[in-house]
PDB file of N, CA and C in Angstrom:
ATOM      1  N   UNK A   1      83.752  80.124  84.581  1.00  0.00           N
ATOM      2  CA  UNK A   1      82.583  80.088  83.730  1.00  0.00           C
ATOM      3  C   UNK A   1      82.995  80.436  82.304  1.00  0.00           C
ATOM      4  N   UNK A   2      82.358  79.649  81.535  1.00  0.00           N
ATOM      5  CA  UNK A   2      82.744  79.807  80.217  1.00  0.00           C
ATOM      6  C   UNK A   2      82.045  80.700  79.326  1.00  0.00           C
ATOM      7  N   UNK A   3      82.340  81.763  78.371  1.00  0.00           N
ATOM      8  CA  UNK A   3      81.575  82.638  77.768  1.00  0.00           C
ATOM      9  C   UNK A   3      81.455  82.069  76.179  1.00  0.00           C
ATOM     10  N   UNK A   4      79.956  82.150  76.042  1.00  0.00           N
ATOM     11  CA  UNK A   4      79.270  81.531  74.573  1.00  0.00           C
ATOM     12  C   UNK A   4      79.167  82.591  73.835  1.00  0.00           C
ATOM     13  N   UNK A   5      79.464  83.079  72.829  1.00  0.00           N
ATOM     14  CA  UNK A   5      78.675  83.787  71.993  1.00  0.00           C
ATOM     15  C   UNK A   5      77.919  83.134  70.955  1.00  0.00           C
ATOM     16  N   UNK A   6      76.427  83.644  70.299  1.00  0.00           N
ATOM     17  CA  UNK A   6      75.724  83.334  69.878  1.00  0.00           C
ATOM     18  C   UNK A   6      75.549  84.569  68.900  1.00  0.00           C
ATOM     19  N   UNK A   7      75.881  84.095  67.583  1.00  0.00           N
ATOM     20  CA  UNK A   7      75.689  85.466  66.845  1.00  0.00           C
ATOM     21  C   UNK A   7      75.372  85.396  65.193  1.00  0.00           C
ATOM     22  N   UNK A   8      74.350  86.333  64.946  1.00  0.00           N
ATOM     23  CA  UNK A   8      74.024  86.447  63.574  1.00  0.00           C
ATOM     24  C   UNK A   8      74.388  87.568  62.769  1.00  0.00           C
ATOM     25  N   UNK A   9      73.548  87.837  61.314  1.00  0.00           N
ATOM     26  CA  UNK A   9      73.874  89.104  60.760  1.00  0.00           C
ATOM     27  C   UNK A   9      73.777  89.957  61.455  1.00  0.00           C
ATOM     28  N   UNK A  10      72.289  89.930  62.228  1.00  0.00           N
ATOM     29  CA  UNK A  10      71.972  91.148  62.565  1.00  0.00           C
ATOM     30  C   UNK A  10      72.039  91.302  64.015  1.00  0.00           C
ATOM     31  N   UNK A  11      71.657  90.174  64.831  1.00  0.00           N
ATOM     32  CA  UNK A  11      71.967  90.138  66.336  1.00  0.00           C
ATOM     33  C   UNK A  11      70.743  90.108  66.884  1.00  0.00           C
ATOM     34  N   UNK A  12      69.389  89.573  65.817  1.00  0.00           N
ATOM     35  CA  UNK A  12      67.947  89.714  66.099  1.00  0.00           C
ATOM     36  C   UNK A  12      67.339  87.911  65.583  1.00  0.00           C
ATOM     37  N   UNK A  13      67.179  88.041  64.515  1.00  0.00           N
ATOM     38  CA  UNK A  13      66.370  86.548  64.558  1.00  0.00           C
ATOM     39  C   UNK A  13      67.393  85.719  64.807  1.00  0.00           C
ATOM     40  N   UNK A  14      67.877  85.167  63.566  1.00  0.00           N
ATOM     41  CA  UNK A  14      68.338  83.412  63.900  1.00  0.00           C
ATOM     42  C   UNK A  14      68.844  83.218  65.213  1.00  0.00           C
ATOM     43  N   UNK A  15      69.780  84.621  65.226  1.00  0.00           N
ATOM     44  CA  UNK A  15      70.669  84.075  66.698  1.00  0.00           C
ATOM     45  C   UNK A  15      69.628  83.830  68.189  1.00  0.00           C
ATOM     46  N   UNK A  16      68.854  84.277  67.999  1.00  0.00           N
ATOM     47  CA  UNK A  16      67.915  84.391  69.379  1.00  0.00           C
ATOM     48  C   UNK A  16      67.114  83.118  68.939  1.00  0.00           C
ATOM     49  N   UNK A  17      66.543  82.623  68.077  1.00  0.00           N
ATOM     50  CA  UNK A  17      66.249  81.445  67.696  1.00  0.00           C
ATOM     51  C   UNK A  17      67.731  80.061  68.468  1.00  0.00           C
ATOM     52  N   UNK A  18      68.655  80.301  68.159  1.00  0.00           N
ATOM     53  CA  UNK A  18      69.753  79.380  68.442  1.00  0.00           C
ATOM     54  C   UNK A  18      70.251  79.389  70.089  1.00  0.00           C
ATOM     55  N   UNK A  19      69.766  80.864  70.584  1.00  0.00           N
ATOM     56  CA  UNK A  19      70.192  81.138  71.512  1.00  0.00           C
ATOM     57  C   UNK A  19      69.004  80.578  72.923  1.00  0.00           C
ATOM     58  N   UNK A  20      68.153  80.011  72.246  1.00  0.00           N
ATOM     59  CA  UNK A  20      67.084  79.578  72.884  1.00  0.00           C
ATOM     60  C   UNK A  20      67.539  77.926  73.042  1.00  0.00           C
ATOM     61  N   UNK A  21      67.320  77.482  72.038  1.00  0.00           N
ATOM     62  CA  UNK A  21      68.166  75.978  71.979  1.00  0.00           C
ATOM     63  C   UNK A  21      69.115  75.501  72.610  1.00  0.00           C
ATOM     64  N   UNK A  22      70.419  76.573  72.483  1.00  0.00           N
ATOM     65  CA  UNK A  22      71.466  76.220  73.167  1.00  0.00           C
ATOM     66  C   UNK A  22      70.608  76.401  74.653  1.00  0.00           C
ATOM     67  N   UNK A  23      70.205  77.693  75.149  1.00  0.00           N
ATOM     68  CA  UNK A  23      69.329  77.601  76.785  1.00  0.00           C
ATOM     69  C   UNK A  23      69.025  76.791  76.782  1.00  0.00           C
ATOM     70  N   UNK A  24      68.148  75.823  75.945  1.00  0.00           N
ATOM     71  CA  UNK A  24      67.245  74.519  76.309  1.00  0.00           C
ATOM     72  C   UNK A  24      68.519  73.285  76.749  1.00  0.00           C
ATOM     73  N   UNK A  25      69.392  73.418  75.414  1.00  0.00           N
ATOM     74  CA  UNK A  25      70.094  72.037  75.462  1.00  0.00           C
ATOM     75  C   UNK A  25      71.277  72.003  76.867  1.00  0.00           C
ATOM     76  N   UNK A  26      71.733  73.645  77.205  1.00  0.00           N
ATOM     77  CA  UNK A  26      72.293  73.722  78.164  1.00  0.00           C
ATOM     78  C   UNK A  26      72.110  73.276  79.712  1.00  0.00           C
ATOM     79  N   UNK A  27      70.547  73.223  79.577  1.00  0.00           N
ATOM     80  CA  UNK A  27      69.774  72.837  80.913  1.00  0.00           C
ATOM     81  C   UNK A  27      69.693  71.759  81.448  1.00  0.00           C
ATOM     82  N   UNK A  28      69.296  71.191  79.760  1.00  0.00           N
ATOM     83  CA  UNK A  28      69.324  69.275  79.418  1.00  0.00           C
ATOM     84  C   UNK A  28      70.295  68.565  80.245  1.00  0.00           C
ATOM     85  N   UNK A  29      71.594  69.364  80.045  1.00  0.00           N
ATOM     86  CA  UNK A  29      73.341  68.802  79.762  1.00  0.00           C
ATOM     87  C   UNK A  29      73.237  68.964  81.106  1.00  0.00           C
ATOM     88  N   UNK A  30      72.718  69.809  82.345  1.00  0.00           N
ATOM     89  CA  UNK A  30      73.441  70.333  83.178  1.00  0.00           C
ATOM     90  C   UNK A  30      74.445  71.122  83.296  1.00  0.00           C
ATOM     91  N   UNK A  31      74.653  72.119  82.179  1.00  0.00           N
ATOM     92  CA  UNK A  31      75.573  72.798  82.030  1.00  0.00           C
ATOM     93  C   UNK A  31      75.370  74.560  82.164  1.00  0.00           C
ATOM     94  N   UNK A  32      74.125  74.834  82.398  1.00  0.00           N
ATOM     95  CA  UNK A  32      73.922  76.041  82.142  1.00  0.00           C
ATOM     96  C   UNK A  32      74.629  77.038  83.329  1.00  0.00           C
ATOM     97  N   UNK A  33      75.142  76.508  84.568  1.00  0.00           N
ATOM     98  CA  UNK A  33      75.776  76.930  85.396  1.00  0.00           C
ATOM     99  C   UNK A  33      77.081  77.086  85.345  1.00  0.00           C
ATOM    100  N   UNK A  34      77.650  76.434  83.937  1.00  0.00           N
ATOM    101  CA  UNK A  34      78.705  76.740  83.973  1.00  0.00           C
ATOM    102  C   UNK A  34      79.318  77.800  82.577  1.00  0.00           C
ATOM    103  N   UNK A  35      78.214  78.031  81.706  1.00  0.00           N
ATOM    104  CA  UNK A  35      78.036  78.791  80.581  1.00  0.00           C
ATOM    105  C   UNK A  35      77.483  80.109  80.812  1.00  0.00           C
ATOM    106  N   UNK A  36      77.807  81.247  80.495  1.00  0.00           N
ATOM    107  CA  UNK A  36      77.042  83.022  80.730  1.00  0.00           C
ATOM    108  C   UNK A  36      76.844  83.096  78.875  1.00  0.00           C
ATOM    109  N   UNK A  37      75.839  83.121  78.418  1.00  0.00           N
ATOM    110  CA  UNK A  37      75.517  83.315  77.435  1.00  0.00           C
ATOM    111  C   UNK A  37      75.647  85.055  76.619  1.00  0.00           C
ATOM    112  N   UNK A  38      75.771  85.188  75.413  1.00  0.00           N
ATOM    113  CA  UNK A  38      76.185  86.689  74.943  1.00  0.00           C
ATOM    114  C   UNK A  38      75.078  86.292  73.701  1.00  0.00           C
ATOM    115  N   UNK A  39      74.728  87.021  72.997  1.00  0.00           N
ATOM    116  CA  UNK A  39      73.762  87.266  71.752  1.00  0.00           C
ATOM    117  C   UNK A  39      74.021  88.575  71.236  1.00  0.00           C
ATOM    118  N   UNK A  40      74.776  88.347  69.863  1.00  0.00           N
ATOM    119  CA  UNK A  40      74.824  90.069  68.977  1.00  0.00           C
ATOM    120  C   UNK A  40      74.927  89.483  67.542  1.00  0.00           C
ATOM    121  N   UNK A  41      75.609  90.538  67.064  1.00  0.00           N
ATOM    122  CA  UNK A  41      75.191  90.286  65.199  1.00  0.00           C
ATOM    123  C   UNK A  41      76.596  90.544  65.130  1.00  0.00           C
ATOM    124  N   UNK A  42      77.549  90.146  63.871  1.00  0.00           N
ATOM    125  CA  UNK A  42      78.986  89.698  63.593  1.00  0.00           C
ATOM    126  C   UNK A  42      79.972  90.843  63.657  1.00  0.00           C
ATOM    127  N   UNK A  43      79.154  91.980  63.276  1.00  0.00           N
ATOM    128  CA  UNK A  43      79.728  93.188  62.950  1.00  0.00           C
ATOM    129  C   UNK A  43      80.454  93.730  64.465  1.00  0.00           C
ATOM    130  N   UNK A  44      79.629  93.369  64.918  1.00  0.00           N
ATOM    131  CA  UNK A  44      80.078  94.178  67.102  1.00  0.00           C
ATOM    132  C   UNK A  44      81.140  93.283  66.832  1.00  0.00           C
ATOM    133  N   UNK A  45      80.789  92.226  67.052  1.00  0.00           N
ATOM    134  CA  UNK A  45      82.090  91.297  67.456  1.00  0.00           C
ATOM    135  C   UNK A  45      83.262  90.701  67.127  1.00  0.00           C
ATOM    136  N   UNK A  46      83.780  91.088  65.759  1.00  0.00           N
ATOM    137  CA  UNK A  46      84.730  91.364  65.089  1.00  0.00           C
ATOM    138  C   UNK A  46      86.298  91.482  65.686  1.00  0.00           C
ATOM    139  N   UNK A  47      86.160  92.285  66.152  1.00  0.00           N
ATOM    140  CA  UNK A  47      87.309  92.741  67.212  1.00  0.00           C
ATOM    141  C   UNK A  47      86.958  92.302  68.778  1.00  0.00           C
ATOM    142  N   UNK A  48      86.327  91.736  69.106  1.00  0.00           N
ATOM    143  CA  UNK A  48      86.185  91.183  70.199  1.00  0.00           C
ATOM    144  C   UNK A  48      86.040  89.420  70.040  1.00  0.00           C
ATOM    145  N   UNK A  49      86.446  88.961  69.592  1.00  0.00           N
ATOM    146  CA  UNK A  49      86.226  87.280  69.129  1.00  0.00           C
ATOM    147  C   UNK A  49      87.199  86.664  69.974  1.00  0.00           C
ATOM    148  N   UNK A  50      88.282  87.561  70.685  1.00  0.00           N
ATOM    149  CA  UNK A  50      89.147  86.159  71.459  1.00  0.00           C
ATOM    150  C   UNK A  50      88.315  86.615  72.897  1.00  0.00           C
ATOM    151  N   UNK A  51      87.272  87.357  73.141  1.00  0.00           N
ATOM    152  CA  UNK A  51      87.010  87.355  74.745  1.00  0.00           C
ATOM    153  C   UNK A  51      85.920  86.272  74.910  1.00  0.00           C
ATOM    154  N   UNK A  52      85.524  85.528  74.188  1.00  0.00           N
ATOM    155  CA  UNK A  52      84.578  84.387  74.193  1.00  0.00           C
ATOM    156  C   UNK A  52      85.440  83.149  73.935  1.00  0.00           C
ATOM    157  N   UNK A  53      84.754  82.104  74.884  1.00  0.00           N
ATOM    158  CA  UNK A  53      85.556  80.574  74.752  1.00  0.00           C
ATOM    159  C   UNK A  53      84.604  80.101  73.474  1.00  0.00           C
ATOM    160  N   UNK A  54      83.710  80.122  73.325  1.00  0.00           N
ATOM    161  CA  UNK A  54      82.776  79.197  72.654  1.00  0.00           C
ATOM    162  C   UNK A  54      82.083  80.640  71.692  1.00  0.00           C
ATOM    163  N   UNK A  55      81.998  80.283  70.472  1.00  0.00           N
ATOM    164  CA  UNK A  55      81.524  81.236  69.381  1.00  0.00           C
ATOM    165  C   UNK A  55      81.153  80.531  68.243  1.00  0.00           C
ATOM    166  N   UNK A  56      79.046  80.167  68.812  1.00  0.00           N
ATOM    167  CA  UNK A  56      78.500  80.042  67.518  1.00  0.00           C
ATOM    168  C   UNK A  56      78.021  80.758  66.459  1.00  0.00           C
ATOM    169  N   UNK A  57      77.601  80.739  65.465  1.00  0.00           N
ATOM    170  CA  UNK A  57      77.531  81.530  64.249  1.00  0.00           C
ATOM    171  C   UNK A  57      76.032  80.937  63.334  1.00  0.00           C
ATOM    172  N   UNK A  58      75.349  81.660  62.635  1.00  0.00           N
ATOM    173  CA  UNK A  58      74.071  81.201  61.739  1.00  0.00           C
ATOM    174  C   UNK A  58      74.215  81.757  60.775  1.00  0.00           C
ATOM    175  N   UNK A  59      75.524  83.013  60.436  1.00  0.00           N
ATOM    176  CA  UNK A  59      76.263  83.906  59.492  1.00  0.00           C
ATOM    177  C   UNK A  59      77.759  83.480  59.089  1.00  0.00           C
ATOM    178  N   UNK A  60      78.114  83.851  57.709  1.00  0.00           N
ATOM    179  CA  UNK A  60      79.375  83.215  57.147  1.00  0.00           C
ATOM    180  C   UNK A  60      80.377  84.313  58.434  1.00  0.00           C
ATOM    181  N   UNK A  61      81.506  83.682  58.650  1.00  0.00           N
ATOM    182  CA  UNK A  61      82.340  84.483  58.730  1.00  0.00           C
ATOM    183  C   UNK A  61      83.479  84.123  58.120  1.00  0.00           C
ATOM    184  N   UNK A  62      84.261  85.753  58.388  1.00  0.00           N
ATOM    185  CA  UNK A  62      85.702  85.527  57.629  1.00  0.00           C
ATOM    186  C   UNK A  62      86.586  84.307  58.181  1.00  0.00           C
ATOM    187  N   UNK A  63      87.635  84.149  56.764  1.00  0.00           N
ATOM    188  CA  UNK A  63      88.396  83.099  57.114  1.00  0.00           C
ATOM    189  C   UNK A  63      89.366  83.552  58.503  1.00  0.00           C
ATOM    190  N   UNK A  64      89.679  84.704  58.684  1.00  0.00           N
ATOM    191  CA  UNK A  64      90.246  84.949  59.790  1.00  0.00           C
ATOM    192  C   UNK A  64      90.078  84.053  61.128  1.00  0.00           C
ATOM    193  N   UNK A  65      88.766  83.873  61.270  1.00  0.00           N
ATOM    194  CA  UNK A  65      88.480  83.557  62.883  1.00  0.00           C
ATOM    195  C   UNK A  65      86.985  81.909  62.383  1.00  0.00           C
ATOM    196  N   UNK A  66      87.539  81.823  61.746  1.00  0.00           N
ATOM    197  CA  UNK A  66      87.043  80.673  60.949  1.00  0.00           C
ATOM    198  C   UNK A  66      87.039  79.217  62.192  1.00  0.00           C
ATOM    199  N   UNK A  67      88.211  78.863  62.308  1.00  0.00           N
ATOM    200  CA  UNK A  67      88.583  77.993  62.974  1.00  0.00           C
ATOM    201  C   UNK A  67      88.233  78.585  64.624  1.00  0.00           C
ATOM    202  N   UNK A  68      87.792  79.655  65.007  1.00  0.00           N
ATOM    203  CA  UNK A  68      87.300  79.722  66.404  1.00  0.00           C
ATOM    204  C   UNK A  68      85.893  79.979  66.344  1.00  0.00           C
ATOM    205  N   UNK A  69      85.263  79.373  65.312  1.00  0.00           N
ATOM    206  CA  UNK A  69      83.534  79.556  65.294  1.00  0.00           C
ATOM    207  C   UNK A  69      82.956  78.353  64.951  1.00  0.00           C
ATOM    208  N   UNK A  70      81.807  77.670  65.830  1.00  0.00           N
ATOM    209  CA  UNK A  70      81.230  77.219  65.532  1.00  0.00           C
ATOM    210  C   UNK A  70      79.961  77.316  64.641  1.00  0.00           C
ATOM    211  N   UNK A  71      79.652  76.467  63.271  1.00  0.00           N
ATOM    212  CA  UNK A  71      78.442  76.899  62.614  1.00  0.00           C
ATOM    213  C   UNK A  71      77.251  76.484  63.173  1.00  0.00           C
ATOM    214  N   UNK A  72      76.148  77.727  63.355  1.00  0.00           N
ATOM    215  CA  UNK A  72      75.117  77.206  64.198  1.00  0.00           C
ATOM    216  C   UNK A  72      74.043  76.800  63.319  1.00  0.00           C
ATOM    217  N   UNK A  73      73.936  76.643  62.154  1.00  0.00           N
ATOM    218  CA  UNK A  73      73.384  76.746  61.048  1.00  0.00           C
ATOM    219  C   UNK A  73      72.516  75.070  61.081  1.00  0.00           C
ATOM    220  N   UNK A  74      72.869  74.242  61.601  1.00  0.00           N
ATOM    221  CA  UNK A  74      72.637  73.258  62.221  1.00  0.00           C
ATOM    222  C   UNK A  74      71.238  73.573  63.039  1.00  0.00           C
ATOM    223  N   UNK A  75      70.921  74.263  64.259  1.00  0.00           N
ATOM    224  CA  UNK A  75      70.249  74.229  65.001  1.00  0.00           C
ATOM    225  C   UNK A  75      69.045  75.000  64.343  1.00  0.00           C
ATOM    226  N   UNK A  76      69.152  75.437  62.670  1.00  0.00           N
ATOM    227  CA  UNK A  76      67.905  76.162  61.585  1.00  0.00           C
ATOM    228  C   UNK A  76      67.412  75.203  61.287  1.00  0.00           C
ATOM    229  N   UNK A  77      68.633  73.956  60.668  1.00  0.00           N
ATOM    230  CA  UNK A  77      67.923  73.155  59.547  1.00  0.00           C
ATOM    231  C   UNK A  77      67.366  71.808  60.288  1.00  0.00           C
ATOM    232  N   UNK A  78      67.847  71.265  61.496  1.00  0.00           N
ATOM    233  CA  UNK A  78      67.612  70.322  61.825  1.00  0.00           C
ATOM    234  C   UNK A  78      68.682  69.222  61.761  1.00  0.00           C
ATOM    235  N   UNK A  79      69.848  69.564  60.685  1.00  0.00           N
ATOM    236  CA  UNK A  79      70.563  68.223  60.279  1.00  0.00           C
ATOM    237  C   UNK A  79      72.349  68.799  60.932  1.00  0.00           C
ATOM    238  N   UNK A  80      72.448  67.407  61.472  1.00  0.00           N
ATOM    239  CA  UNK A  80      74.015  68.025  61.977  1.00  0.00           C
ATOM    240  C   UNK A  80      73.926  68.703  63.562  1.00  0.00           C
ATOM    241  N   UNK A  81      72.500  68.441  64.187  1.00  0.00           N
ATOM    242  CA  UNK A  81      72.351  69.136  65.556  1.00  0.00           C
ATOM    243  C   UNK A  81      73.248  68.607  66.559  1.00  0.00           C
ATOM    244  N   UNK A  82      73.267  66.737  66.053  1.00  0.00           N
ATOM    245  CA  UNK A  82      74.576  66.371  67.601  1.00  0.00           C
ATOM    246  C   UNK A  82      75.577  66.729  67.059  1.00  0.00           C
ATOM    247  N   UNK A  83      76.399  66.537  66.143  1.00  0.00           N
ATOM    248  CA  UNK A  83      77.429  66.704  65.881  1.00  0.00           C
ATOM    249  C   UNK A  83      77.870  68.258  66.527  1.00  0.00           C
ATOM    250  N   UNK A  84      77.260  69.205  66.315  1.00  0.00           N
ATOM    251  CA  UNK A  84      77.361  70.472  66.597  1.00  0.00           C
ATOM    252  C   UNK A  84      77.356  70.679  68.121  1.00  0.00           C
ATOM    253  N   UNK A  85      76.390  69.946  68.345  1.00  0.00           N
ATOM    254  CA  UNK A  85      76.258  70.352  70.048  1.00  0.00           C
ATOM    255  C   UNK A  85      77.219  69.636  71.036  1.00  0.00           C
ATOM    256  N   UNK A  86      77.824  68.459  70.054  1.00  0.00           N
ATOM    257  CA  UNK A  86      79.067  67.693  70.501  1.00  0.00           C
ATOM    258  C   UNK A  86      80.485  68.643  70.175  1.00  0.00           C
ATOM    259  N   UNK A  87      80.269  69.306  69.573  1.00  0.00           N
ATOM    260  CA  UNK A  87      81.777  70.176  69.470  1.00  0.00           C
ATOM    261  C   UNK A  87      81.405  71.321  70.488  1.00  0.00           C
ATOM    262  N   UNK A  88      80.035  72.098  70.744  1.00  0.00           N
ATOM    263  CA  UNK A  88      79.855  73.025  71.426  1.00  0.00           C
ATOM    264  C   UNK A  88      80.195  72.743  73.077  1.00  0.00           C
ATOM    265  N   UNK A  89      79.918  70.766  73.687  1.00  0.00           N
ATOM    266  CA  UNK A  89      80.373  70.551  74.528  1.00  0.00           C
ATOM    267  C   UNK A  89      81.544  70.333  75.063  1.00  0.00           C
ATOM    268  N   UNK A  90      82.332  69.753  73.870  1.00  0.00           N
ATOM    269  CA  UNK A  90      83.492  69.708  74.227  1.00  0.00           C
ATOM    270  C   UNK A  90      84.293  70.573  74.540  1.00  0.00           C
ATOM    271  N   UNK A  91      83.796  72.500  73.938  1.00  0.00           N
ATOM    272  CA  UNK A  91      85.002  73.610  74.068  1.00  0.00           C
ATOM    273  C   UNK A  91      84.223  73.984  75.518  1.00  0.00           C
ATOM    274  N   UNK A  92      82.826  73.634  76.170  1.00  0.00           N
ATOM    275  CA  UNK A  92      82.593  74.127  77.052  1.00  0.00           C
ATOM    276  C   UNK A  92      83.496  73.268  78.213  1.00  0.00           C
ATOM    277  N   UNK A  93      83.714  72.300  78.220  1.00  0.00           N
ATOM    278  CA  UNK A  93      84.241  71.248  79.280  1.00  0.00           C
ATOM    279  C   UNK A  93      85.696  71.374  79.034  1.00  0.00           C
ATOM    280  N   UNK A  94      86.027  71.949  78.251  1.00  0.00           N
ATOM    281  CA  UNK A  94      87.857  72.085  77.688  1.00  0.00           C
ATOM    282  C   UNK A  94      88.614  72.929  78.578  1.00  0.00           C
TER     283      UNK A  94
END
């Protein structure tokens, strides 16, 4: 099973907003059985970023771990939702 994180500034709105979507779109896909979902704010997870396969974001992060985050920033505005949910499937099926 693959572990998602879903995470904002604070670990309260957007991400639980995104973290709903992804639930929805996960269900869609048939995938939710194979995903355990996580929800916090950037600061916890800092030092914990390699124990998640999949790590979306609605907050900048550092260039450090840049390339292991997906921007969820997509699933606010409306624009860029497949594209996003097409990279989010592919690290889940990887």
């Amino acid at each position: 099973m693959k572990k998602l994180l879903i995470m904002c500034g604070t670990g309260v709105a957007t991400s639980t907003i995104v973290t709903n979507k992804v639930k929805t779109w996960l269900k869609e896909k048939g995938l939710e059985n194979e995903v355990q979902l996580y929800q916090s704010k950037i600061a916890d997870e800092m030092n914990k970023i390699d124990n998640y396969d999949v790590i979306v974001s609605t907050t900048v992060v550092p260039d450090s771990i840049k390339d292991q985050v997906i921007m969820g920033v997509p699933l606010l505005t409306g624009i860029g939702t497949e594209a996003m949910y097409a990279e989010i499937e592919a690290r889940v099926k990887a």
